[in-house]
Protein backbone atom coordinates (compact mmCIF):
# COMPACT_ATOMS: atom_id res chain seq x y z
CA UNK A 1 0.00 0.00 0.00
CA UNK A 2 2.89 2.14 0.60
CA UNK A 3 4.37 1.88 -2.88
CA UNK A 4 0.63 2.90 -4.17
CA UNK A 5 0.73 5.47 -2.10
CA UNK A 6 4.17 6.99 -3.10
CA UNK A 7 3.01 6.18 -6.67
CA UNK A 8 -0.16 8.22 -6.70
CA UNK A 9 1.19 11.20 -4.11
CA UNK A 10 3.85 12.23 -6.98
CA UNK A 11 1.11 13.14 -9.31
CA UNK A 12 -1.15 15.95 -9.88
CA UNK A 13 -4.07 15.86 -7.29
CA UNK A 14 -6.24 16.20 -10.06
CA UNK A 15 -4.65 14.06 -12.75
CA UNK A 16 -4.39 11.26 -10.10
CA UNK A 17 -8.32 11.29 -9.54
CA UNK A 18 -8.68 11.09 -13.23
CA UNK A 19 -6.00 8.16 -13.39
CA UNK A 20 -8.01 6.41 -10.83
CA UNK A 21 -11.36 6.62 -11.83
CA UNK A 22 -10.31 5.56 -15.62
CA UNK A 23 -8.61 2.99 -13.61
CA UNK A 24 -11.78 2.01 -12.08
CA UNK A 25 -13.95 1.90 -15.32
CA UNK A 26 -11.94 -0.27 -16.75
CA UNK A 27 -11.52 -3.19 -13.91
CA UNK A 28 -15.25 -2.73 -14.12
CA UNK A 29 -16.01 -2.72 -17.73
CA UNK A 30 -14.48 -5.93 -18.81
CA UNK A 31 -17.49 -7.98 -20.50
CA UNK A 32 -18.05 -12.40 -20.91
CA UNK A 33 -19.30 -13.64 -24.33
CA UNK A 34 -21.77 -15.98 -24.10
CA UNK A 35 -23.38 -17.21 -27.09
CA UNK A 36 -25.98 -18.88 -25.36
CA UNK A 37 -27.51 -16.13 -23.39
CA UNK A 38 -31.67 -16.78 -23.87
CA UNK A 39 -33.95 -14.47 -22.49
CA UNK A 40 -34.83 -17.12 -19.28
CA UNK A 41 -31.65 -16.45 -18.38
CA UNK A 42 -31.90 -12.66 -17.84
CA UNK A 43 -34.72 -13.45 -15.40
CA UNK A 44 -32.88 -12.28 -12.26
CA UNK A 45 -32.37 -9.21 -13.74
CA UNK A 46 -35.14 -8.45 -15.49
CA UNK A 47 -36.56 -9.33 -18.82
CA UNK A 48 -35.70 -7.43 -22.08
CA UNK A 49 -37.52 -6.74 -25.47
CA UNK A 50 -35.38 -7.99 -27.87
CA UNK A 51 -36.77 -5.96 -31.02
CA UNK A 52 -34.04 -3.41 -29.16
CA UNK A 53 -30.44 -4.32 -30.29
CA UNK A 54 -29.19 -5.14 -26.80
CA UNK A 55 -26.11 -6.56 -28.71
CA UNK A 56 -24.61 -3.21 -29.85
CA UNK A 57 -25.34 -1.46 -26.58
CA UNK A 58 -26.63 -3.08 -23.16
CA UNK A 59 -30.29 -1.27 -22.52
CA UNK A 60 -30.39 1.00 -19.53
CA UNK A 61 -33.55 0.06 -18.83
CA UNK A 62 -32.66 -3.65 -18.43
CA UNK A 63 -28.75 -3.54 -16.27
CA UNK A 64 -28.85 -0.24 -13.38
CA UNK A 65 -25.41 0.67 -14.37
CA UNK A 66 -24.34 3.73 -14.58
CA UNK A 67 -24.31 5.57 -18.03
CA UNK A 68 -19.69 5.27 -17.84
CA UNK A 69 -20.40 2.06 -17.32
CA UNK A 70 -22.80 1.71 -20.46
CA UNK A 71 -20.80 3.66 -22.91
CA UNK A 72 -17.40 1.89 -22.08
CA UNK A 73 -18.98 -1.04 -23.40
CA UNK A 74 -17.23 -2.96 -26.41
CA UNK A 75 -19.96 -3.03 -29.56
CA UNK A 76 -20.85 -5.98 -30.10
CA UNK A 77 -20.75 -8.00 -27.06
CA UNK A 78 -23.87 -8.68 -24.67
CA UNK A 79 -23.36 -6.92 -21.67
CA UNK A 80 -23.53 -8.89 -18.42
CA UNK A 81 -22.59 -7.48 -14.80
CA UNK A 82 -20.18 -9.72 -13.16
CA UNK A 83 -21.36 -11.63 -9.98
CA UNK A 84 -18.58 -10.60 -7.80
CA UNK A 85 -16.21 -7.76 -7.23
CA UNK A 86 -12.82 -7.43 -9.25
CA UNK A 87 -10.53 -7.55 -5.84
CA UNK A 88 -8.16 -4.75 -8.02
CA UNK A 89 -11.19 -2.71 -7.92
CA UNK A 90 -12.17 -2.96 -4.21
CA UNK A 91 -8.41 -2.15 -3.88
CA UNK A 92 -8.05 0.87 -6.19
CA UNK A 93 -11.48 2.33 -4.66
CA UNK A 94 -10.24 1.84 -0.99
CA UNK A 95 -7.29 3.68 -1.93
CA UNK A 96 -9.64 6.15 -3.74
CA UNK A 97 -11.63 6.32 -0.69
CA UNK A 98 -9.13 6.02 2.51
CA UNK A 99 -5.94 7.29 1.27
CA UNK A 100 -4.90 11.29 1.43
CA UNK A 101 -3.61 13.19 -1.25
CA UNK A 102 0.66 14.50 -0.33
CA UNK A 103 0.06 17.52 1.47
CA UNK A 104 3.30 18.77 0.17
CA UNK A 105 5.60 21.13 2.34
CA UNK A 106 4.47 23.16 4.93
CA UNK A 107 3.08 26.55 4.22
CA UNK A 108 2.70 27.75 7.50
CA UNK A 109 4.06 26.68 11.23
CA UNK A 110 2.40 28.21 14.46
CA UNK A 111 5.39 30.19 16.37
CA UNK A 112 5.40 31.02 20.10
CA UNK A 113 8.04 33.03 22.43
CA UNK A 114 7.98 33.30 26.03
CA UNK A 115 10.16 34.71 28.58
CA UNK A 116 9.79 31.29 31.07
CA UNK A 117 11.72 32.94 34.26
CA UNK A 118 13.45 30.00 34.88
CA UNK A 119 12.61 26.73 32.45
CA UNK A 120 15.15 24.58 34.63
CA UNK A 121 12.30 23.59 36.95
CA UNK A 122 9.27 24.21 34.37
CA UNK A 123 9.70 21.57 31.68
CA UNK A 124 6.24 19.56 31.83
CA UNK A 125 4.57 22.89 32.25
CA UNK A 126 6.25 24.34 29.07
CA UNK A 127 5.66 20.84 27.16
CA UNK A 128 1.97 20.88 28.14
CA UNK A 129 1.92 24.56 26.38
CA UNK A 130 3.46 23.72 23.32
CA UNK A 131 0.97 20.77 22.82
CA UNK A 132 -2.42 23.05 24.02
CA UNK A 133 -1.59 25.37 21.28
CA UNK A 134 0.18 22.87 19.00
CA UNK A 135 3.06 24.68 18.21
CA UNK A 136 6.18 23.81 15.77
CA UNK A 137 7.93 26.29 17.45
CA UNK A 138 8.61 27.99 20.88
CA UNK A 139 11.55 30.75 21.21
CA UNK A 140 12.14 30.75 25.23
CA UNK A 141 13.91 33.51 27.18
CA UNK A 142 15.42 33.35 30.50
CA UNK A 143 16.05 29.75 30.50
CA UNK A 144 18.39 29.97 33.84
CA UNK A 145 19.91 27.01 32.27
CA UNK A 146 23.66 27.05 32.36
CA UNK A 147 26.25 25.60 30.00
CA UNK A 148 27.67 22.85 32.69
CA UNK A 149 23.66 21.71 33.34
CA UNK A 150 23.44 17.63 33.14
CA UNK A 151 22.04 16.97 29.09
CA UNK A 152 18.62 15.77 31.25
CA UNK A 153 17.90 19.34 32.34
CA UNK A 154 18.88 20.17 28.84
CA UNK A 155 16.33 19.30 27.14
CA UNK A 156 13.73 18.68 30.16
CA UNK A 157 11.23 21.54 28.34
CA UNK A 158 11.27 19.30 24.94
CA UNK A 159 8.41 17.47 24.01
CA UNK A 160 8.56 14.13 22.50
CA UNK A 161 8.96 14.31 19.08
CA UNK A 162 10.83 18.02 19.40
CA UNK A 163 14.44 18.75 19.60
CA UNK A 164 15.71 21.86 21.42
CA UNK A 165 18.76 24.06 20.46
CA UNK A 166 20.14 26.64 23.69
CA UNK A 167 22.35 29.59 23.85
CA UNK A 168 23.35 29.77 26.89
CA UNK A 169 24.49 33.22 28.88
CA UNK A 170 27.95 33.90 28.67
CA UNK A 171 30.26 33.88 31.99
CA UNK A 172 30.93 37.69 32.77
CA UNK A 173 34.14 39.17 32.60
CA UNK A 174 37.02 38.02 35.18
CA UNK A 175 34.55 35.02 35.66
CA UNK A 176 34.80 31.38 34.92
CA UNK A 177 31.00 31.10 35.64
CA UNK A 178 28.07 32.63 34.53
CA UNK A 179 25.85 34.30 36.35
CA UNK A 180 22.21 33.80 37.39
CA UNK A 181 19.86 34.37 34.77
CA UNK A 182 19.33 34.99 31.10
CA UNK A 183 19.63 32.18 28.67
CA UNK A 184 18.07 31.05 25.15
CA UNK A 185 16.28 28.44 23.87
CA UNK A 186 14.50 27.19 20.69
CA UNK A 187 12.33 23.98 20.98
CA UNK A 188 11.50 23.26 17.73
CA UNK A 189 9.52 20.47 15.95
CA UNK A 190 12.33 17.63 14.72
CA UNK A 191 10.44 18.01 10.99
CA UNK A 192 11.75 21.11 10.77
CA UNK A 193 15.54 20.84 10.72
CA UNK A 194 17.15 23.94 12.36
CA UNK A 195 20.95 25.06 12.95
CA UNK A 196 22.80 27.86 14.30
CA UNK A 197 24.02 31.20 12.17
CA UNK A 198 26.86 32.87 12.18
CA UNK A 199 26.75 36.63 12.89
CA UNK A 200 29.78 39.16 13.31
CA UNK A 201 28.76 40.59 16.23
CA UNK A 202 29.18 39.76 20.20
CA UNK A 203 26.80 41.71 21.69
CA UNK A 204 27.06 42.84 25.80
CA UNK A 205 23.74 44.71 25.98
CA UNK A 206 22.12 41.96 25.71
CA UNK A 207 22.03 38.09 24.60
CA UNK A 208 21.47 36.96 20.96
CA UNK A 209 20.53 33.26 19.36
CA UNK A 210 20.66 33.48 15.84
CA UNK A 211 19.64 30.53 14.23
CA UNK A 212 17.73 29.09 10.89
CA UNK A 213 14.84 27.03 10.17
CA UNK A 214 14.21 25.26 6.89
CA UNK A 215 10.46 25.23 6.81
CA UNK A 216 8.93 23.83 3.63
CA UNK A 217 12.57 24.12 1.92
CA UNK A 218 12.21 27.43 2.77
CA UNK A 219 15.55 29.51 4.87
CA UNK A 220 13.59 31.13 7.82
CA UNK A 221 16.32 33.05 9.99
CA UNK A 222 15.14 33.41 13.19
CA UNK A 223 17.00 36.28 16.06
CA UNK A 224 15.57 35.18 19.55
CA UNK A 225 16.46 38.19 22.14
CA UNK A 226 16.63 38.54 25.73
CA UNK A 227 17.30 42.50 26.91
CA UNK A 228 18.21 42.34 31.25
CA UNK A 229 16.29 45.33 31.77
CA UNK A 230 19.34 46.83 34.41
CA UNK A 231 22.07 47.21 30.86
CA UNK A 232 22.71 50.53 29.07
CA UNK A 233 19.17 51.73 26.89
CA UNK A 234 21.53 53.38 24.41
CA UNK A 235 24.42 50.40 24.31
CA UNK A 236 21.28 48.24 23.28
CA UNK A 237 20.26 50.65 20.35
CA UNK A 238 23.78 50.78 18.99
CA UNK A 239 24.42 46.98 18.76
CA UNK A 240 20.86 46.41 18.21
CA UNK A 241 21.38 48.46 14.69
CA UNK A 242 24.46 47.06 14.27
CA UNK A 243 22.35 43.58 14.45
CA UNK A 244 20.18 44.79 12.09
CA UNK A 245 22.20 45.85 9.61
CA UNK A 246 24.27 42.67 9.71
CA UNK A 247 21.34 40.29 9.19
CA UNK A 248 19.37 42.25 6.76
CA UNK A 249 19.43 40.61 3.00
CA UNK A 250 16.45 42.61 1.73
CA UNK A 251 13.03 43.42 1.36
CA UNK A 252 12.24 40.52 0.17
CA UNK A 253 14.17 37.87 3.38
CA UNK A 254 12.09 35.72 5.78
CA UNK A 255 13.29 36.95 9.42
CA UNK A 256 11.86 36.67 12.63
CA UNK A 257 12.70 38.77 15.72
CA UNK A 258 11.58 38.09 19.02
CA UNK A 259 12.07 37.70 22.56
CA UNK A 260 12.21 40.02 25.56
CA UNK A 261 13.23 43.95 24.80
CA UNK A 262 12.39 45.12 28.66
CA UNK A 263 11.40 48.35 26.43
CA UNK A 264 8.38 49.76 27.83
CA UNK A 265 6.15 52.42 26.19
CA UNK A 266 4.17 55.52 27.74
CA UNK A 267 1.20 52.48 28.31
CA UNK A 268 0.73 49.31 28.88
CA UNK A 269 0.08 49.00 24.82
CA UNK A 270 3.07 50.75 23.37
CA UNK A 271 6.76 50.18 23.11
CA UNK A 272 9.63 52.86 23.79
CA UNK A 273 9.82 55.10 21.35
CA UNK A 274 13.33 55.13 20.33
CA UNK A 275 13.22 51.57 19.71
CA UNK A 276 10.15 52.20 17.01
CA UNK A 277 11.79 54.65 15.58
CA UNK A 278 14.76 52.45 14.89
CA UNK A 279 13.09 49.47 13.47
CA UNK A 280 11.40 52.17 10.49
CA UNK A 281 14.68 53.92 9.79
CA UNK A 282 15.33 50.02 8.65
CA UNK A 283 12.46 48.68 7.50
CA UNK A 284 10.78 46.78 10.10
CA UNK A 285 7.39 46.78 12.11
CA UNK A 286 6.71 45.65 14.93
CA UNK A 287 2.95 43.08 15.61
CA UNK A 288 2.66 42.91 19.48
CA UNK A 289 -0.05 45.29 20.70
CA UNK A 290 -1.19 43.80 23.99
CA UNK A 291 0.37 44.19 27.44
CA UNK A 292 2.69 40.64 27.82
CA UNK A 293 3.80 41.13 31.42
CA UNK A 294 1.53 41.79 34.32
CA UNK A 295 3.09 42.65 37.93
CA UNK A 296 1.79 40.07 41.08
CA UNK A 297 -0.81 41.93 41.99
CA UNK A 298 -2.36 42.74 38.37
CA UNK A 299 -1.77 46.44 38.74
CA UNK A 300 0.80 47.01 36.70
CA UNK A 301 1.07 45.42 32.52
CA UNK A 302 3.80 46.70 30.23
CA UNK A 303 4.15 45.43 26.97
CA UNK A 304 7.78 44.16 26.92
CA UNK A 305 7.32 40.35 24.41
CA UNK A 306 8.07 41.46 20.75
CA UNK A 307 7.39 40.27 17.48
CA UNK A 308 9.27 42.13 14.78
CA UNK A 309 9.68 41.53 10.72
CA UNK A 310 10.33 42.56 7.48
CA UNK A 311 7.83 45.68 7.19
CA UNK A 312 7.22 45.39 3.29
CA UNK A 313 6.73 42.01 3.06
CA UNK A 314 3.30 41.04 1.10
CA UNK A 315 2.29 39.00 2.26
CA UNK A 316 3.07 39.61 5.47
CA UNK A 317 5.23 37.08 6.96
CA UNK A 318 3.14 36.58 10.82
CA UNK A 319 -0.72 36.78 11.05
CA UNK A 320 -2.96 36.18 13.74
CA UNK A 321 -0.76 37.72 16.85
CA UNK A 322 -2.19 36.49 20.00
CA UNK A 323 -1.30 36.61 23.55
CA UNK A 324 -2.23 33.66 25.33
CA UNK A 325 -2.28 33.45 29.58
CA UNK A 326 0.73 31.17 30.80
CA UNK A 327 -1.34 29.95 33.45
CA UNK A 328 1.06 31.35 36.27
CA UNK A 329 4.21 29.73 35.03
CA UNK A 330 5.57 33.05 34.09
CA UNK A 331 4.93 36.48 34.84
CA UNK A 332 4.92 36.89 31.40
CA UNK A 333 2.50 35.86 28.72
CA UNK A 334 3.38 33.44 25.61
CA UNK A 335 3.11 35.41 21.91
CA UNK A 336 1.63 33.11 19.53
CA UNK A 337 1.58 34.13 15.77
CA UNK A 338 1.19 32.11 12.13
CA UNK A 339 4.45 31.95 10.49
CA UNK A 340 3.86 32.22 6.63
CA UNK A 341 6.49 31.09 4.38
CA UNK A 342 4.41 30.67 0.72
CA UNK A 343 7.15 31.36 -2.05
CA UNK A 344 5.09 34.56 -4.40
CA UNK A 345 7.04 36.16 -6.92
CA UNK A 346 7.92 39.81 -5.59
CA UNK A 347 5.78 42.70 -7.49
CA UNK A 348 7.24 44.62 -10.20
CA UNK A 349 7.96 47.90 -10.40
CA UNK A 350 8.40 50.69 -12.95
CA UNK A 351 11.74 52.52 -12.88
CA UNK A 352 13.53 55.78 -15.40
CA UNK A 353 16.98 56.15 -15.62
CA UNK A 354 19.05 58.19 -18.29
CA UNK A 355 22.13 56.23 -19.97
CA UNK A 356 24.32 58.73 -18.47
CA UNK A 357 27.69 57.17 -19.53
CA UNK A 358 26.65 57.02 -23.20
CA UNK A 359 26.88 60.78 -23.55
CA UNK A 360 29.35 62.55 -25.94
CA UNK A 361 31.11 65.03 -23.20
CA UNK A 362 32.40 66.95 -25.95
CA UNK A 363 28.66 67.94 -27.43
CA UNK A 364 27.62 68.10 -24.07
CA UNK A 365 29.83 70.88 -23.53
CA UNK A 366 29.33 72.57 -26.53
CA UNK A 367 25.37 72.46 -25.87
CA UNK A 368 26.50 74.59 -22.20
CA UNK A 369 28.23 77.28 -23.34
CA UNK A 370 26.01 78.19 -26.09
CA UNK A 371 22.73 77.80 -23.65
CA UNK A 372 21.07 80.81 -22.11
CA UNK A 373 22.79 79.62 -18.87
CA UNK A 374 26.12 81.09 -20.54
CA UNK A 375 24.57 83.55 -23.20
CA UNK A 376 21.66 85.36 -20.91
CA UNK A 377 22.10 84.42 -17.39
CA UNK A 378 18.82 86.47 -15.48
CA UNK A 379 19.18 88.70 -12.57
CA UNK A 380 17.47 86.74 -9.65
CA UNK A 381 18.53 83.82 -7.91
CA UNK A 382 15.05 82.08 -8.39
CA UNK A 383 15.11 82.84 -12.06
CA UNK A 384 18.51 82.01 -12.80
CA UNK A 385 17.63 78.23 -10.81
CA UNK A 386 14.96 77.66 -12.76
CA UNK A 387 16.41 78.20 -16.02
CA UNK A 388 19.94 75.93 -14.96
CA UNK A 389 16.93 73.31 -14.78
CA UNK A 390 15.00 74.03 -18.10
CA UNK A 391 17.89 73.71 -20.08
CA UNK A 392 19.75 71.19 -18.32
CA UNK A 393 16.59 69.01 -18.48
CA UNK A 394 16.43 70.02 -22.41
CA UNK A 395 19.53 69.34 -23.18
CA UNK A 396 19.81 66.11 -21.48
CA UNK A 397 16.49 64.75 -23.62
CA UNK A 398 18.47 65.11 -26.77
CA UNK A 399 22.02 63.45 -25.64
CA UNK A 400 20.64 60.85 -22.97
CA UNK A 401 17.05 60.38 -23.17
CA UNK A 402 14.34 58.82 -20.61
CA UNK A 403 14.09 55.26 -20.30
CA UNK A 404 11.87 53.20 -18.53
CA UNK A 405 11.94 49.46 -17.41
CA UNK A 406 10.80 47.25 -15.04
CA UNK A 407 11.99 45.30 -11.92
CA UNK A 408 10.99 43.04 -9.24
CA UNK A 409 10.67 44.57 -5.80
CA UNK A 410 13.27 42.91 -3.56
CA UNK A 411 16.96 44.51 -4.20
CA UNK A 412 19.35 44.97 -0.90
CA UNK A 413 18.32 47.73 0.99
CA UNK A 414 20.92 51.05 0.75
């Protein structure tokens, strides 16, 4: 059944239902001469008028077969249903029937990150998230998980059938140990294979894990953040740009930011300021509009869990941002969002350009000095810039015309 399987899942959906069904009418068409066939003997099926040429094609009226069934028959031969089944066409139709077409790659993966506050001791309680909101993927902050933990603690927040990749938090300076706190994790479904990115940059306002997923064949570059809210605000801009500008490909990439910025806004809804103002000078938006952290006593909410991405991306690469309750296992909420990662071609767009070094310099300067520029400069400023532009516009239309072309959206960024 396998082999049938792999067999029909690397066609067409469409051409394999027609391959089938053909497939079908012809197990079920195949037709018994028999010379002797008297009326009497059609008595269990009913009794036919012969004056009606039953011999060229079987009466409707007489077999309750379908009309396929009726016009697949050979000319010629008396058409008699069989008594029992063709076992090759109980077998086709059960596939038919039973068996689901490939589904083909993913298309889209539900994403999560959480700031845990300590996943050494929480790993059933992060499991039983990722299965209540079936998640492929959960970016975790503040792991408190450190680099010398036994492999069992490792990977105690893991699910079966998940693998999990950390980043753990660096010793400090002078120190052979780190110290309490911080730490990165990705738990990731084991069908989508993940691995670590290099980036040229060490940052010490806060901790990085830069890693990849292939989703779908797809490159999905993924930058999960943790911020310790007591570090420099402006040391955290400057290698956060510097991040930025090392990871960006284009308008066109698949990248994921998230994690915990510890950048509050003016309300529980908004982020700081400087930080939005940042992610437009490059391109990016940010989708988290609800508080994520809430203080003990419910009093206080801040909005510190962010999702950011590409901002020109369309389709958009995350949809449906959620936050979801953690049940008490954090002080923070988990983000959940709809990863998208459907290839579409990138939308054209119409460009001019002149073919600037196709010019003849020397008619170029002989068009200058006998202009009006030269010959009958005006008095005012004003004037005098608005001619320089008339006939530098004019002069430019005869020696390197206008052009226009086409492009698809999705160069480098300057």
């Amino acid at each position: 059944m396998a082999v049938v399987y792999v067999f029909i899942s690397g066609f067409n959906k469409i051409f394999a239902r027609f391959a089938i069904t053909l497939l079908i009418v012809l197990c079920q068409t195949r037709t018994d001469v028999d010379t002797d066939l008297v009326p009497e003997e059609v008595g269990a099926i009913g009794r036919c008028d012969y004056t009606v040429n039953c011999t060229v094609r079987p009466c409707s009226f007489v077999y309750n077969a379908s009309s396929t069934l009726l016009w697949a028959c050979t000319a010629g031969v008396p058409f008699r249903p069989r008594p029992q089944r063709s076992f090759l066409t109980s077998f086709v139709a059960y596939l038919l029937v039973t068996v689901e077409t490939n589904p083909g790659p993913f298309s889209s993966i539900r994403f999560g990150s959480f700031n845990v506050g300590g996943g050494n001791k929480a790993g059933a309680a992060i499991q039983d998230l990722i299965r209540d909101h079936q998640l492929q993927v959960l970016a975790v902050s503040e792991t408190w998980i450190r680099e010398d933990a036994p492999d069992a603690v490792k990977v105690d927040m893991a699910p079966a059938g998940f693998g999990i990749m950390h980043a753990h938090r660096p010793a400090a300076a002078g120190s052979r140990q780190a110290t309490r706190g911080g730490g990165l994790a990705i738990i990731y479904s084991t069908s989508l294979p993940v691995r670590s990115l290099k980036i040229d940059i060490q940052p010490t306002s806060f901790e990085l894990q830069y890693v990849g997923l292939q989703v779908g064949g797809i490159l999905v570059k993924v930058a999960n953040i943790y911020r310790p809210p007591q570090l420099s605000k402006s040391a955290f801009m400057e290698e956060f740009a510097e991040m930025l500008t090392l990871i960006s490909s284009g308008q066109n990439e698949r990248l994921v930011i998230c994690g915990d910025f510890n950048l509050p806004g003016s309300d529980a809804k908004s982020v700081d300021r400087s930080l939005l103002e940042l992610l437009d000078e490059h391109g990016y938006a940010q989708h988290v509009t609800e508080p994520t952290r809430h203080s003990a006593n419910g009093k206080v909410a801040n909005l510190l869990d962010l999702v950011i991405t590409t901002a020109c991306r369309i389709p958009p690469l995350v949809s449906s941002v959620a936050v979801h309750s953690s049940h008490y296992l954090s002080d923070h909420f988990i983000v959940i969002y709809e990863l998208s990662v459907r290839r579409q071609k990138p939308a054209a767009v119409r460009y001019s350009y002149r073919n600037i070094k196709g010019i003849d310099t020397v008619a170029l300067e002989n068009r200058l000095f006998t202009s009006t520029i030269i010959m009958d400069p005006p008095d005012h400023p004003d004037k005098f810039v608005h001619q320089l532009e008339h006939e530098l516009t004019n002069i430019l239309n005869e020696l390197a015309p206008m052009r226009y072309g086409t492009r698809q959206c999705g160069r480098k960024n300057a």
